[in-house]
C-alpha atoms as a PDB file:
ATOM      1  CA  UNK A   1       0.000   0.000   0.000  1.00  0.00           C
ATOM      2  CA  UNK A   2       1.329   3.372  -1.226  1.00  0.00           C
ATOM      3  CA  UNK A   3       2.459   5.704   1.883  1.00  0.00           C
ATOM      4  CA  UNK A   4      -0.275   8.700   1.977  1.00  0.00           C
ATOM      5  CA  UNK A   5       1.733  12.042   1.709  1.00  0.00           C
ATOM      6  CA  UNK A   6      -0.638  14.933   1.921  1.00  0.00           C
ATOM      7  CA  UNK A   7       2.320  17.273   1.573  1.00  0.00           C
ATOM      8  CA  UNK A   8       3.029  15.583  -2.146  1.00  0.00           C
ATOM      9  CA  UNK A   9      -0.532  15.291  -3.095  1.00  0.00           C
ATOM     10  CA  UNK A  10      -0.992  19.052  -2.471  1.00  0.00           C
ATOM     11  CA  UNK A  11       2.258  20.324  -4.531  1.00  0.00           C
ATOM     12  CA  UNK A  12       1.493  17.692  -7.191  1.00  0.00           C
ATOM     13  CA  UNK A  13      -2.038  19.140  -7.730  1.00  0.00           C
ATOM     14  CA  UNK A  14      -1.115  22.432  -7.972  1.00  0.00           C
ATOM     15  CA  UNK A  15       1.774  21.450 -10.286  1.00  0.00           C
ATOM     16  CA  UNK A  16      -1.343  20.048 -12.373  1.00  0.00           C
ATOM     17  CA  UNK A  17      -2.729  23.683 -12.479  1.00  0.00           C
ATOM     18  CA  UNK A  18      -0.074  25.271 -13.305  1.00  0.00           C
ATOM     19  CA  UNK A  19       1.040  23.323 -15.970  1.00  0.00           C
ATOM     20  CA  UNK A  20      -2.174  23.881 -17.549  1.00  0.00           C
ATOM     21  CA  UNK A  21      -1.811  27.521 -16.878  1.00  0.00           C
ATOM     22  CA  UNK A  22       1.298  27.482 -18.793  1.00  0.00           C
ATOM     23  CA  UNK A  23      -0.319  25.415 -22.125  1.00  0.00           C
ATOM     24  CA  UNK A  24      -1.990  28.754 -23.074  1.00  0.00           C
ATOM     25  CA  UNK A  25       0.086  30.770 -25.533  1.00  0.00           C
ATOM     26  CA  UNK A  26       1.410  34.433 -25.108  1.00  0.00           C
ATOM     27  CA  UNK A  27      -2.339  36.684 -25.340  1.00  0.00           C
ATOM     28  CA  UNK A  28      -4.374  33.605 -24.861  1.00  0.00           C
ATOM     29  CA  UNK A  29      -6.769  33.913 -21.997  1.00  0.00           C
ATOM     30  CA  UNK A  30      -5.741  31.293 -19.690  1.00  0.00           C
ATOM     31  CA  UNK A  31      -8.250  29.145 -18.390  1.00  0.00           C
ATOM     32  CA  UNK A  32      -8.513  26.711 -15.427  1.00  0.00           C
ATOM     33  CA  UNK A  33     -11.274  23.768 -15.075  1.00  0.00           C
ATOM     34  CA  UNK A  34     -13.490  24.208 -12.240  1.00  0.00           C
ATOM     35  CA  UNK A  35     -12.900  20.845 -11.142  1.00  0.00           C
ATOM     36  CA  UNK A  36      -9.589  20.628 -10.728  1.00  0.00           C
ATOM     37  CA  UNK A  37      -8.638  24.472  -9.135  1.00  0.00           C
ATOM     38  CA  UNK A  38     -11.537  22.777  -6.371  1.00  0.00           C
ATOM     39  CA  UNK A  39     -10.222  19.741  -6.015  1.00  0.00           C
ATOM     40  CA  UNK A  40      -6.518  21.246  -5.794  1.00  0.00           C
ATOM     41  CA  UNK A  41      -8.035  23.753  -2.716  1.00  0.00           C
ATOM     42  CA  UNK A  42      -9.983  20.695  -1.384  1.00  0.00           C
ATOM     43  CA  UNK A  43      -6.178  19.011  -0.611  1.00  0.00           C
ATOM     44  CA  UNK A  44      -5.600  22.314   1.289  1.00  0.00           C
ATOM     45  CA  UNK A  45      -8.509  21.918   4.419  1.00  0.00           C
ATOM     46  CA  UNK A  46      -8.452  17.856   4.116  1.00  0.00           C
ATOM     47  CA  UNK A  47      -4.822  16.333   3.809  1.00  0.00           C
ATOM     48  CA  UNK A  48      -2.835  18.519   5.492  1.00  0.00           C
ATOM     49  CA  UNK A  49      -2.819  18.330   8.773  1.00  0.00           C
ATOM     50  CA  UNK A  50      -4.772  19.122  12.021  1.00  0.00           C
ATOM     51  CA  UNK A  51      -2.497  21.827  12.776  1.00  0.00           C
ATOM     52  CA  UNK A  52      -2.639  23.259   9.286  1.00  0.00           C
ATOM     53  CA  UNK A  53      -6.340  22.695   8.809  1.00  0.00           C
ATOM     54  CA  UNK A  54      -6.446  24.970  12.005  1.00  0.00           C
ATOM     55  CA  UNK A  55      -5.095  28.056  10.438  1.00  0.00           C
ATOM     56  CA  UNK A  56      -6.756  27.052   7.590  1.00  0.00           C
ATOM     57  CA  UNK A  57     -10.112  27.592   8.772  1.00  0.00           C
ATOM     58  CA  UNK A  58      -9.786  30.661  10.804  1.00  0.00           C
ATOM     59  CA  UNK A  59     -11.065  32.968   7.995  1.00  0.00           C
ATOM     60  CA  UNK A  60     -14.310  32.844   9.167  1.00  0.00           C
ATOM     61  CA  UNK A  61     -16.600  35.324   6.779  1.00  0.00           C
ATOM     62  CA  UNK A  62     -19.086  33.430   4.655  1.00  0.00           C
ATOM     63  CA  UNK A  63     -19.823  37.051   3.263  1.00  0.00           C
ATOM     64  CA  UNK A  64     -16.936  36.285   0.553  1.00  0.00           C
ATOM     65  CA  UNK A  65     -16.524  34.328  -2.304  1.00  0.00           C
ATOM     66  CA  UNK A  66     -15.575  30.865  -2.270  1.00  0.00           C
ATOM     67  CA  UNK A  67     -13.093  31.560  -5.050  1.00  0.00           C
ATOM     68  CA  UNK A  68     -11.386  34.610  -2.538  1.00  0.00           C
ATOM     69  CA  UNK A  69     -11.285  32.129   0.441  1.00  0.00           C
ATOM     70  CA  UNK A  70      -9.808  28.834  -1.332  1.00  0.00           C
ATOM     71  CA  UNK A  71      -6.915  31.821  -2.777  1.00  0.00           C
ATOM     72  CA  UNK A  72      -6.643  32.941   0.874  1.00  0.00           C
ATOM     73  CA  UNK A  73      -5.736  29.467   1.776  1.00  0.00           C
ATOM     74  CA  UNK A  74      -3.734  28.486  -0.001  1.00  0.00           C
ATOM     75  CA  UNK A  75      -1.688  31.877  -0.066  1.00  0.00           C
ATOM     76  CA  UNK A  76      -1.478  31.189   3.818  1.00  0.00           C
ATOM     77  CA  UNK A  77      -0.120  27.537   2.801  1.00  0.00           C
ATOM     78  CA  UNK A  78       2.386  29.245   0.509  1.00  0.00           C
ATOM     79  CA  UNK A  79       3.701  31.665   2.856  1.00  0.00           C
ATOM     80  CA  UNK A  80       3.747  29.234   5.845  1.00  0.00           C
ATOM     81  CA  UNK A  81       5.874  27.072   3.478  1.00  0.00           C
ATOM     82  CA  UNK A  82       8.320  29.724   2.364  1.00  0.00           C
ATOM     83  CA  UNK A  83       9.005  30.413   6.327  1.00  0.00           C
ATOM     84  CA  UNK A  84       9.222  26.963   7.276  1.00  0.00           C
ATOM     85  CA  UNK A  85      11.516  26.715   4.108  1.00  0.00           C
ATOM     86  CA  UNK A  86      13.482  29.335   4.899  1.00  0.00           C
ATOM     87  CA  UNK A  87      13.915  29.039   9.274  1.00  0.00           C
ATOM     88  CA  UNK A  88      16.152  26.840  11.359  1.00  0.00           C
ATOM     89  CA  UNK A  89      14.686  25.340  14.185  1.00  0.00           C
ATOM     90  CA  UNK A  90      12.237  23.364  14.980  1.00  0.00           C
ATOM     91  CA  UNK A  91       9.500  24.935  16.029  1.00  0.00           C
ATOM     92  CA  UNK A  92       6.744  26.160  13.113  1.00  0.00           C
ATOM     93  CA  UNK A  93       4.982  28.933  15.301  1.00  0.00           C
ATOM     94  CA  UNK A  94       6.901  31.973  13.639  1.00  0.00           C
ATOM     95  CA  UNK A  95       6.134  30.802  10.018  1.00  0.00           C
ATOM     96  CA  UNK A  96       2.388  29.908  11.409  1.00  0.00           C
ATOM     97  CA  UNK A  97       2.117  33.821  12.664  1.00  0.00           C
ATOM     98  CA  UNK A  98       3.504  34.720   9.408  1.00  0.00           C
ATOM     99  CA  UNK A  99       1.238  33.134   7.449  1.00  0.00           C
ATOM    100  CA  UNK A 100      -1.804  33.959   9.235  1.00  0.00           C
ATOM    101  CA  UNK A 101      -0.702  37.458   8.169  1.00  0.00           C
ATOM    102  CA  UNK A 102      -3.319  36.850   5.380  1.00  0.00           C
ATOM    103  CA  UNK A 103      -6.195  36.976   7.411  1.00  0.00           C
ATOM    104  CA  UNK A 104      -5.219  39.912  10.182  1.00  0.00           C
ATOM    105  CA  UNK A 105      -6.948  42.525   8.513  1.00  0.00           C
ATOM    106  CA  UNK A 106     -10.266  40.559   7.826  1.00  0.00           C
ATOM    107  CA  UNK A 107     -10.196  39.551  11.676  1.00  0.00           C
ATOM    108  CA  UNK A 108     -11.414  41.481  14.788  1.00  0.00           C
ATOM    109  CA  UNK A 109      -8.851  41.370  18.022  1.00  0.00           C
ATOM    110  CA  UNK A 110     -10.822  39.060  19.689  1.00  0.00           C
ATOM    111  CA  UNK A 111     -10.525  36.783  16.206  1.00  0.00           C
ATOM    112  CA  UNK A 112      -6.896  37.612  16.000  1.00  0.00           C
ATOM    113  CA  UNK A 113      -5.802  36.769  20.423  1.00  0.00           C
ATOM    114  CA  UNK A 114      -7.949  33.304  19.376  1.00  0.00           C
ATOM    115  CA  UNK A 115      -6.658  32.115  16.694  1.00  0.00           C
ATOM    116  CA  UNK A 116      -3.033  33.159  17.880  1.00  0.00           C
ATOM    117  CA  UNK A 117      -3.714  31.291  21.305  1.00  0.00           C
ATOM    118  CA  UNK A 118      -5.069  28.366  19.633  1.00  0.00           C
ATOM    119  CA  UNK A 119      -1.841  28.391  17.252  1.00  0.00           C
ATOM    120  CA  UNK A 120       0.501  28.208  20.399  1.00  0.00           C
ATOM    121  CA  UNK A 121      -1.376  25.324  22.193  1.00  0.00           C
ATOM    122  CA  UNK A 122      -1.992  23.571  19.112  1.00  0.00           C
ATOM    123  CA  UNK A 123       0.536  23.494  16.471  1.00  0.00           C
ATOM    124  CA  UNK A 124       3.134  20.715  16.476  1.00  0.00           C
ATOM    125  CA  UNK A 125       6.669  20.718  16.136  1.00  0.00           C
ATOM    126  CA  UNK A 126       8.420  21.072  12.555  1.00  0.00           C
ATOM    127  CA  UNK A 127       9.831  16.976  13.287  1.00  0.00           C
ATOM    128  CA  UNK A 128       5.659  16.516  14.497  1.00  0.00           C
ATOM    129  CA  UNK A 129       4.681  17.839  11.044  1.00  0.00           C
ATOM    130  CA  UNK A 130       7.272  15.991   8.909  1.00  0.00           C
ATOM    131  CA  UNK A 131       5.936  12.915  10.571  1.00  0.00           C
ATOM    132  CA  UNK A 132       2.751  13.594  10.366  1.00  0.00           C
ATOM    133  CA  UNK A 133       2.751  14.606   6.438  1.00  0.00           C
ATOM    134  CA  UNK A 134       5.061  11.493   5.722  1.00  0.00           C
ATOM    135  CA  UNK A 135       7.894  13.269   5.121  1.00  0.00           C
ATOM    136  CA  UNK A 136      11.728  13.741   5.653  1.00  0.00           C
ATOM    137  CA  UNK A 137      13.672  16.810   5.659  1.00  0.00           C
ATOM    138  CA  UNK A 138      14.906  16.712   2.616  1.00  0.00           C
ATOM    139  CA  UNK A 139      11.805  15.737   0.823  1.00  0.00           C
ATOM    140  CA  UNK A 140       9.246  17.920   2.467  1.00  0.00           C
ATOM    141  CA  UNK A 141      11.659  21.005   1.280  1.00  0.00           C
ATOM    142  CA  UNK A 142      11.027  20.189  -2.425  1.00  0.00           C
ATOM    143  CA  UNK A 143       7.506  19.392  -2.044  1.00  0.00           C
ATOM    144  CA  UNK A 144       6.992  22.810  -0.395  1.00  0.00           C
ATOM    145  CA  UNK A 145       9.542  24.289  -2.832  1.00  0.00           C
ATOM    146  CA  UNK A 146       7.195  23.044  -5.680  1.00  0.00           C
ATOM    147  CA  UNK A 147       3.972  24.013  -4.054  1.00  0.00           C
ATOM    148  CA  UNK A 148       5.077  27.738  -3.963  1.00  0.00           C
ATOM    149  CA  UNK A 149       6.178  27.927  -7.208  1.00  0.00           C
ATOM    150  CA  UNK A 150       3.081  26.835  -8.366  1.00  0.00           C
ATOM    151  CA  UNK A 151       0.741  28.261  -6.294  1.00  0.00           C
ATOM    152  CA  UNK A 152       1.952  31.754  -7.092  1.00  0.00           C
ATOM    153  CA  UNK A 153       1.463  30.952 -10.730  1.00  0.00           C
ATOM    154  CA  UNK A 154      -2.236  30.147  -9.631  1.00  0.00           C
ATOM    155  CA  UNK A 155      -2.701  33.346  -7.735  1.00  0.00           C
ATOM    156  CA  UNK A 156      -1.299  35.085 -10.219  1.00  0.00           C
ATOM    157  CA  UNK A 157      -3.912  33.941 -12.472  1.00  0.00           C
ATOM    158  CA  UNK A 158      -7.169  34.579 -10.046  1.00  0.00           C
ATOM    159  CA  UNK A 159      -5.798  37.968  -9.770  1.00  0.00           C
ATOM    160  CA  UNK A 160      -5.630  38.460 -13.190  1.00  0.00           C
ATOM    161  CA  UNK A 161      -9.111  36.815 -13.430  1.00  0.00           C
ATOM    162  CA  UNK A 162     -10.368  38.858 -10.764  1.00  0.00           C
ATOM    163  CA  UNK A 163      -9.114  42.015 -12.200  1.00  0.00           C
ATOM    164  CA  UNK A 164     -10.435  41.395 -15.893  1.00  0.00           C
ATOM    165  CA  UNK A 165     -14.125  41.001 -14.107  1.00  0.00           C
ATOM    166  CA  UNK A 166     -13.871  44.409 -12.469  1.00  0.00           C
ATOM    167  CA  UNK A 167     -13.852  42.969  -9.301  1.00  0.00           C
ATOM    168  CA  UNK A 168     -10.408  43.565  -7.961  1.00  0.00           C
ATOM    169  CA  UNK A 169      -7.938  42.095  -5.894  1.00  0.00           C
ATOM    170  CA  UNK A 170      -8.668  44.540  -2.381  1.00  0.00           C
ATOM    171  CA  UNK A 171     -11.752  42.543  -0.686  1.00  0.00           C
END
């Protein structure tokens, strides 16, 4: 039986998305399938991890679109990546603040001191995660390497989308 890696599954489908972005020549509206960009963002809240779902989930307005929130997520993935990519250590609380960076301005104090608290009693250790996402050192760095490339060719292109239907990027 093949070893579930959440971490993999998640870089690989946004690899997929990307990829397609990139079949469209120069001029070319670029188009993404429905389908996939949801079932790429469903990898986001499901395989991750508890501790990742957790940040995940704390942008808590229904009032926005679906489309805003799943690029929200996995922006936060992105930049909690880059940190984790980037720090020594072990612990993943500095990259987790960072990333939740996304949501601070959406979120009331009260919001902010909950999610922050929750963050310190509930998010493992950088080893915890690798273990958890079925992953080594060396390994989880490319997988997260590939994710951000890839994801910030996908938010590139619902900002572009966004943009072209008058609806801008400033919610």
């Amino acid at each position: 039986m093949e070893e579930d890696r959440p971490l993999q599954k998640m870089a690989e489908a946004f690899k997929k998305l990307s990829n397609e972005l990139n079949q469209f020549p120069e001029g070319e509206e670029a188009r993404l399938e429905v389908a996939a960009f949801a079932n790429a963002c469903s990898l986001l809240s499901s395989d991750v991890s508890a501790a990742l779902s957790y940040l995940l989930r704390s942008n808590m307005f229904p009032k926005w679109t679906i489309l805003w929130r799943h690029q929200n997520q996995y922006l936060c993935c992105r930049i909690l990546f880059e940190q984790i990519n980037s720090s020594d250590g072990n612990s993943i609380k500095d990259p987790a603040l960072e990333a939740y960076s996304v949501f601070t301005s959406y979120h009331g104090f009260a919001i902010r001191k909950d999610v922050t608290a929750g963050m310190f009693d509930a998010f493992p250790t950088k080893a915890e995660l690798l273990i958890k996402l079925n992953e080594d050192e060396t390994s989880s760095r490319i997988q997260m390497q590939n994710f951000i490339f890839s994801a910030a060719q996908v938010n590139k292109y619902i900002d572009q989308l966004l943009i072209s239907r008058g609806l801008g990027t400033d919610w």
